[in-house]
N, C-alpha and C. Protein backbone atom coordinates (compact mmCIF):
# COMPACT_ATOMS: atom_id res chain seq x y z
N UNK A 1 -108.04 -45.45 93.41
CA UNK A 1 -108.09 -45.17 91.98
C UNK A 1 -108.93 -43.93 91.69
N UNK A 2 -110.21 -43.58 92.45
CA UNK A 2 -110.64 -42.46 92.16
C UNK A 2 -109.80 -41.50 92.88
N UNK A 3 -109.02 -41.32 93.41
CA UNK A 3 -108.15 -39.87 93.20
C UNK A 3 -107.49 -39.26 92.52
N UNK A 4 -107.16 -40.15 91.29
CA UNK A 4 -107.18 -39.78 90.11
C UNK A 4 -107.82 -38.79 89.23
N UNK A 5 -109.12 -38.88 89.27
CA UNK A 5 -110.29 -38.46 88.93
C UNK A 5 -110.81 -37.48 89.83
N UNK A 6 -110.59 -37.35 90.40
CA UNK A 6 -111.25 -36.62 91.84
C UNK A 6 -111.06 -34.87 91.13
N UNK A 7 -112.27 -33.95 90.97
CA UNK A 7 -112.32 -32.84 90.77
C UNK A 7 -112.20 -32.52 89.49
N UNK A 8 -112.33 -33.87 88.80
CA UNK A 8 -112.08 -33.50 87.10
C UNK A 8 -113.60 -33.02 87.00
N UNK A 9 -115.09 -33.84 87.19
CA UNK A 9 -116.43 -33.19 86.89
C UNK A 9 -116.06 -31.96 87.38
N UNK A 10 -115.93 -31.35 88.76
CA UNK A 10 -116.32 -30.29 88.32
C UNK A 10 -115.33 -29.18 87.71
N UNK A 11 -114.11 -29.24 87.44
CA UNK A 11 -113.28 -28.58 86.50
C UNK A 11 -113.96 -28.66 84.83
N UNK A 12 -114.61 -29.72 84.51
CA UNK A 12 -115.56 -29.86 83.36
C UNK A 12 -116.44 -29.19 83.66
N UNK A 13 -116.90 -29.02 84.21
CA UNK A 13 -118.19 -27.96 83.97
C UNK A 13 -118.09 -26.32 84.55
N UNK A 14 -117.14 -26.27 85.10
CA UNK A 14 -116.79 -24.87 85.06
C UNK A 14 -116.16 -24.37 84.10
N UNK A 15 -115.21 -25.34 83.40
CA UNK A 15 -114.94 -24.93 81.97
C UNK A 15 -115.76 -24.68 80.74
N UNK A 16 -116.90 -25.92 80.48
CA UNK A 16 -118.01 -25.87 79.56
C UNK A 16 -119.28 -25.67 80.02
N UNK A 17 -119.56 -25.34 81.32
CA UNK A 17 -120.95 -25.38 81.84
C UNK A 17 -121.29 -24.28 81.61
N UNK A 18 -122.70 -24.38 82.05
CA UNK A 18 -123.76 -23.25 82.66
C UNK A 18 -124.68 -24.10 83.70
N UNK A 19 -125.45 -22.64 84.27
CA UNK A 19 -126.29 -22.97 85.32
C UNK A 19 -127.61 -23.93 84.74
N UNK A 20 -128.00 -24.72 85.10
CA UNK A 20 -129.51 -25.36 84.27
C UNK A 20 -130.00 -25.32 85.53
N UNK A 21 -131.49 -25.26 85.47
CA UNK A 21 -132.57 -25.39 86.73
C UNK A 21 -132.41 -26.80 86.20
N UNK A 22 -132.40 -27.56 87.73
CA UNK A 22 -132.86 -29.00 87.85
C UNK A 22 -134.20 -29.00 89.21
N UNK A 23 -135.14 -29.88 88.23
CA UNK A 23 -136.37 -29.83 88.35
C UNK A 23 -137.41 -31.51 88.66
N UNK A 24 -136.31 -32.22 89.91
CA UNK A 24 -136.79 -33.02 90.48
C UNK A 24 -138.11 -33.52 90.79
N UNK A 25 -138.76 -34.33 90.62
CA UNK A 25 -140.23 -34.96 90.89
C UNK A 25 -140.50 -34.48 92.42
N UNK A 26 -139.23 -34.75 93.35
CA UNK A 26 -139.96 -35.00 94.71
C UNK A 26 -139.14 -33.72 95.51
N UNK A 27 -138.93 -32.84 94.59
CA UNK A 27 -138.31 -31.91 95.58
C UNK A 27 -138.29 -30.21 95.14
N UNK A 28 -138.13 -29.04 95.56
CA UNK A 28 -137.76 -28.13 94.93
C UNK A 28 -136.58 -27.80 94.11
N UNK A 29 -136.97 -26.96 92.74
CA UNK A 29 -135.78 -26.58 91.98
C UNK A 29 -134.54 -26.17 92.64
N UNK A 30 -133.82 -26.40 91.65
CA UNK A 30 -132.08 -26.14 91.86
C UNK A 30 -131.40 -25.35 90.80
N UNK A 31 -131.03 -24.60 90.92
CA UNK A 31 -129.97 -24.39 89.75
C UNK A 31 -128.22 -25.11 90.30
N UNK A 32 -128.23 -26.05 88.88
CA UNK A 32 -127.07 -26.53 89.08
C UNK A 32 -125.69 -26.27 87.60
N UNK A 33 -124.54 -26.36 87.87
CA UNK A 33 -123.61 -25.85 86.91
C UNK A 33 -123.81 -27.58 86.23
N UNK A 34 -124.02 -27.28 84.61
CA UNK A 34 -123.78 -28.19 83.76
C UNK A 34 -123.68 -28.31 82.71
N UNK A 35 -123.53 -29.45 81.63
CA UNK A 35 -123.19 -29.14 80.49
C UNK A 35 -124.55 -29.73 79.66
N UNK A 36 -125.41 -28.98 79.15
CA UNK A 36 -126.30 -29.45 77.88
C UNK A 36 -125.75 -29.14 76.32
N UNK A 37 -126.18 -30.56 75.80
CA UNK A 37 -125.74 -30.47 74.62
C UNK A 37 -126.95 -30.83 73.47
N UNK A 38 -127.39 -30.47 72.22
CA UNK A 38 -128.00 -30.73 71.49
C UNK A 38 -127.75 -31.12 70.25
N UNK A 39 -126.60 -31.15 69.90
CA UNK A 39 -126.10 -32.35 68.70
C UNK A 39 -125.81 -33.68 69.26
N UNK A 40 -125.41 -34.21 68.28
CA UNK A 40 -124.79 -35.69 68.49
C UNK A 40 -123.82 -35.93 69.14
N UNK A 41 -123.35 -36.74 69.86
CA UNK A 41 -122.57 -37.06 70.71
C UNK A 41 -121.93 -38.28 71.15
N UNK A 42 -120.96 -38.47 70.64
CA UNK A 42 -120.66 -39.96 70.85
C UNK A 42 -119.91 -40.50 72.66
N UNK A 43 -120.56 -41.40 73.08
CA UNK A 43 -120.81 -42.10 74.48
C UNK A 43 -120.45 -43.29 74.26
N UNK A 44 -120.01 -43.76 75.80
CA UNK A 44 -119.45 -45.21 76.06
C UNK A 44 -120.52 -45.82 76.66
N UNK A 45 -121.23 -47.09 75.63
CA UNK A 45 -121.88 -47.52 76.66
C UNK A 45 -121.69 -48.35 77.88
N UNK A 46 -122.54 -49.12 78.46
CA UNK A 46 -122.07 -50.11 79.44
C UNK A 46 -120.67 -50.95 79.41
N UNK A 47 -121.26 -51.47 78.51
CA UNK A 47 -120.41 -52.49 77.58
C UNK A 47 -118.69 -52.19 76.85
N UNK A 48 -118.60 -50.56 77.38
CA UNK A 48 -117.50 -50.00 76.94
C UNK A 48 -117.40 -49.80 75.14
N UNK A 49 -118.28 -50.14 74.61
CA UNK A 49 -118.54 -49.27 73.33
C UNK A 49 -118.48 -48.04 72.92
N UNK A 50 -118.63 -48.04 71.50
CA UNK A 50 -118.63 -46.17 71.46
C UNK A 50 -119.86 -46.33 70.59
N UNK A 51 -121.07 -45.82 71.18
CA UNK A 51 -122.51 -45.28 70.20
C UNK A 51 -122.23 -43.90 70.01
N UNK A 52 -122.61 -43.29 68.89
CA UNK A 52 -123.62 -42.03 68.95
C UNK A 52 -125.03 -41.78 69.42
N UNK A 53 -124.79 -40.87 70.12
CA UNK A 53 -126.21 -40.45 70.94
C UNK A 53 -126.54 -39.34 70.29
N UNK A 54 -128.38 -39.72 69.55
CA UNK A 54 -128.85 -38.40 68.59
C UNK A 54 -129.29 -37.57 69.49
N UNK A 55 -129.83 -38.05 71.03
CA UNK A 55 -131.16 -37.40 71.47
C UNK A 55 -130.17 -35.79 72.41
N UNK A 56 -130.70 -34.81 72.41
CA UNK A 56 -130.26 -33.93 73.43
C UNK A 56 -129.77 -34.36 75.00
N UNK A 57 -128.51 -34.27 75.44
CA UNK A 57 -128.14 -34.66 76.06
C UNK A 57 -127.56 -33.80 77.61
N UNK A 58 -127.43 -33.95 78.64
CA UNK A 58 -127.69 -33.28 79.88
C UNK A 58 -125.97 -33.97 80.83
N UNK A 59 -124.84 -33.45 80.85
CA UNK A 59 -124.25 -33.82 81.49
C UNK A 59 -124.26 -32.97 83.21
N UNK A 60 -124.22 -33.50 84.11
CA UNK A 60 -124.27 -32.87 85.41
C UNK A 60 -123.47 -33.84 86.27
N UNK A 61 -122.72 -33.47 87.86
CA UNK A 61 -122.13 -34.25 88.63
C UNK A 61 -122.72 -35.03 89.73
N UNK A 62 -122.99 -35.97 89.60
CA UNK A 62 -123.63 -36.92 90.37
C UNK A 62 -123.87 -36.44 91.61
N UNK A 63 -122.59 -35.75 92.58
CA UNK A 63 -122.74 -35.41 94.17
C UNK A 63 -123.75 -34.39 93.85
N UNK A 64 -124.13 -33.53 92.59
CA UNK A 64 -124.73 -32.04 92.67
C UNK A 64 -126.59 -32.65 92.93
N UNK A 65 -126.48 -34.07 92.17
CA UNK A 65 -128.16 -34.45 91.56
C UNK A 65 -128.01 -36.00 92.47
N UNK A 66 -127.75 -36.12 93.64
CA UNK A 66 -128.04 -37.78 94.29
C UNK A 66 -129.66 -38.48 93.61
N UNK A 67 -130.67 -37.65 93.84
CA UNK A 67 -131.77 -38.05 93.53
C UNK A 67 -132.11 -38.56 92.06
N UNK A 68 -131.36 -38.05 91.03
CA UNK A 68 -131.48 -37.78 89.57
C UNK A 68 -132.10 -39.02 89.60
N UNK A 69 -133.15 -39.14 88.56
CA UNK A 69 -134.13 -40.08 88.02
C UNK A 69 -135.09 -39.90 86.30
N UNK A 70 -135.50 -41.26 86.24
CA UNK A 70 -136.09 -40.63 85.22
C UNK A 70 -137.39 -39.61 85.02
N UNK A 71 -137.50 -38.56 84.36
CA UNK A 71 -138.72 -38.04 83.86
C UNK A 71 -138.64 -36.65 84.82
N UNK A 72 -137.40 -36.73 85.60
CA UNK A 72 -137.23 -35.53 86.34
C UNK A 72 -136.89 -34.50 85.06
N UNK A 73 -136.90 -33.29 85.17
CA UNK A 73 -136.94 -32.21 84.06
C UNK A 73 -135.41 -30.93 84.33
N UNK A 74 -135.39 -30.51 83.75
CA UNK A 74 -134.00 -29.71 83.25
C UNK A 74 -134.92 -28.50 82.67
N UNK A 75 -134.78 -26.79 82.90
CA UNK A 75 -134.97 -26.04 82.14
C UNK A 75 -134.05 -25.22 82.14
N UNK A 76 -133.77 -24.62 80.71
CA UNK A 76 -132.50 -24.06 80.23
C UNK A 76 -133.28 -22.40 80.80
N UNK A 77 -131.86 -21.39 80.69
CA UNK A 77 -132.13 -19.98 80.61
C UNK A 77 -133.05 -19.84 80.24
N UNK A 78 -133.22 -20.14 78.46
CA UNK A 78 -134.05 -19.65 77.71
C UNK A 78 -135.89 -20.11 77.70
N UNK A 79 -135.59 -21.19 79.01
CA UNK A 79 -137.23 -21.38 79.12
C UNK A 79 -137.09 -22.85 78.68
N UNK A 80 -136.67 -23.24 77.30
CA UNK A 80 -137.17 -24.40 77.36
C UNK A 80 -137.07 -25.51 78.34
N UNK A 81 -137.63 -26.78 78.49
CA UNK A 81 -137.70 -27.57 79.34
C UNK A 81 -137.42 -29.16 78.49
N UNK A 82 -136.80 -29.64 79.38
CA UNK A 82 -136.27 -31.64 78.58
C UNK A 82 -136.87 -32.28 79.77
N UNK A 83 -136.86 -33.63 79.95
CA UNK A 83 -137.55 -34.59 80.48
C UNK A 83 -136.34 -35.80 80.42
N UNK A 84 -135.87 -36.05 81.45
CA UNK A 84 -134.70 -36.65 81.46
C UNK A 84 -135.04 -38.63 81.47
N UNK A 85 -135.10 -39.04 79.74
CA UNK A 85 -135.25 -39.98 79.72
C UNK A 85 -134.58 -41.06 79.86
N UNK A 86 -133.16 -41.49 79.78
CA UNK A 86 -132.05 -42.24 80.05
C UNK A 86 -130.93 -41.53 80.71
N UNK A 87 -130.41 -42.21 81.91
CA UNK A 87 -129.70 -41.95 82.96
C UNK A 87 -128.09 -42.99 82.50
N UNK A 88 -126.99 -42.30 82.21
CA UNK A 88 -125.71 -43.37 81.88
C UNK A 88 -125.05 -43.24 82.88
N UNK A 89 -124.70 -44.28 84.05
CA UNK A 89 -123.91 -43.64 85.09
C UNK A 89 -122.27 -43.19 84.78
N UNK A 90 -121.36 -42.72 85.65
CA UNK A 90 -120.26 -41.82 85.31
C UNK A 90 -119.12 -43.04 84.95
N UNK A 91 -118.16 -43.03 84.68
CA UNK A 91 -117.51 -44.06 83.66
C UNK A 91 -116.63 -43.86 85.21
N UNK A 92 -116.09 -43.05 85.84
CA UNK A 92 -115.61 -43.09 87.25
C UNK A 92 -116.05 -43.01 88.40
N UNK A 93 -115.22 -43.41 89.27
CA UNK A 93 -115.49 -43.95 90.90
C UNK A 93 -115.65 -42.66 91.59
N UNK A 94 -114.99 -41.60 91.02
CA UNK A 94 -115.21 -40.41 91.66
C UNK A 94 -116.62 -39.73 91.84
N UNK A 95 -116.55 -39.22 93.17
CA UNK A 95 -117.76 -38.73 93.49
C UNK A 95 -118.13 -37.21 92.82
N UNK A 96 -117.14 -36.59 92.22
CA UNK A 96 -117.64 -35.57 91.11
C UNK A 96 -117.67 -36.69 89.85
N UNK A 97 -117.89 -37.36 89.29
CA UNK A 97 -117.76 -37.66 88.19
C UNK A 97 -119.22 -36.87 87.23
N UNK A 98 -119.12 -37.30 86.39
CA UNK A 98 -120.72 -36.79 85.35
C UNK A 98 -121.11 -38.11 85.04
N UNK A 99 -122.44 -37.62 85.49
CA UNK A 99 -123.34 -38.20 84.94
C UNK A 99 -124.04 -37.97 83.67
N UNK A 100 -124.40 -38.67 82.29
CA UNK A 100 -125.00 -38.38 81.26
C UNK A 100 -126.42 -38.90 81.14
N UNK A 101 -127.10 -37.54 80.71
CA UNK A 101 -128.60 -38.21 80.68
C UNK A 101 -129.04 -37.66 79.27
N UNK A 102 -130.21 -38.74 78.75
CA UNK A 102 -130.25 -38.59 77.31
C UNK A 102 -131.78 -37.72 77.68
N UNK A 103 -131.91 -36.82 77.01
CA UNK A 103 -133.62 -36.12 77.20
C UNK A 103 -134.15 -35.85 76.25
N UNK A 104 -135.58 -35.32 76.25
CA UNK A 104 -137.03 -35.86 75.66
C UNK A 104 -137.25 -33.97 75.59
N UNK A 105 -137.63 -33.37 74.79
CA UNK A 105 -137.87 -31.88 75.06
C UNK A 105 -139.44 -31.49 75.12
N UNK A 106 -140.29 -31.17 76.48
CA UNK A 106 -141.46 -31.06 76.40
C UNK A 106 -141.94 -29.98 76.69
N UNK A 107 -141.09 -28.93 76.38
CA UNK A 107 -141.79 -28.07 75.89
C UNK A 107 -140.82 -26.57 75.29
N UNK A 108 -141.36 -25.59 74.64
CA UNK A 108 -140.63 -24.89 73.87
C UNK A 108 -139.69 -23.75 74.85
C-alpha cells in the first residue's frame, strides 16, 4: 500500500519547500528541504478528524529527520528560530511521507 505514496513527500516539498536548518538536541545542524507555514492550517488528527492548527507549523520527511523530537529547533533563512513542540506522525506508510510539527518561536 505504501507504493502508492512512495515519493509523494518529497515531490511536496520540492514543489512548496525551502531549505530550513534543522537543529537537533543531540547532533549537528542540517539543512533540510521543507515546508514552514505560519497561518492556520487545518490537520487530521489521530482520530482522523479535521482541527485547525493556530500554532506555526513545520512540515519535513520523516527519512530526512529519523531523530525528530520534541524541543529540537528549526531556523529559517531569515534567522528566526521555532522550538518544535508537537510532533503529528505522517498519515502514510511511506517512508518519504511528512511529518507535521506544531512550533513554539524562541526567538526573533
Amino acid at each position: 500500500m505504501s507504493g502508492l505514496f512512495e515519493g509523494m513527500g518529497a515531490t511536496l516539498t520540492a514543489l512548496f519547500g525551502v531549505p530550513v536548518s534543522y537543529l537537533p538536541q543531540g547532533g549537528p545542524a542540517r539543512d533540510v528541504p521543507s515546508i514552514f507555514r505560519e497561518e492556520q492550517v487545518e490537520a487530521e488528527d489521530p482520530e482522523g478528524r479535521i482541527v485547525l492548527v493556530m500554532a506555526p507549523t513545520w512540515r519535513v520527511r520523516r527519512d530526512l529527520v529519523p531523530e525528530l523530537a520534541r524541543r529540537d529547533r528549526i531556523r529559517l533563512a531569515d534567522g528566526r528560530i521555532y522550538e518544535v513542540d508537537e510532533i503529528w506522525p505522517p498519515a502514510t506508510p511511506a517512508a518519504d511521507a511528512l511529518t507535521r510539527c506544531t512550533l513554539r518561536k524562541v526567538a526573533p
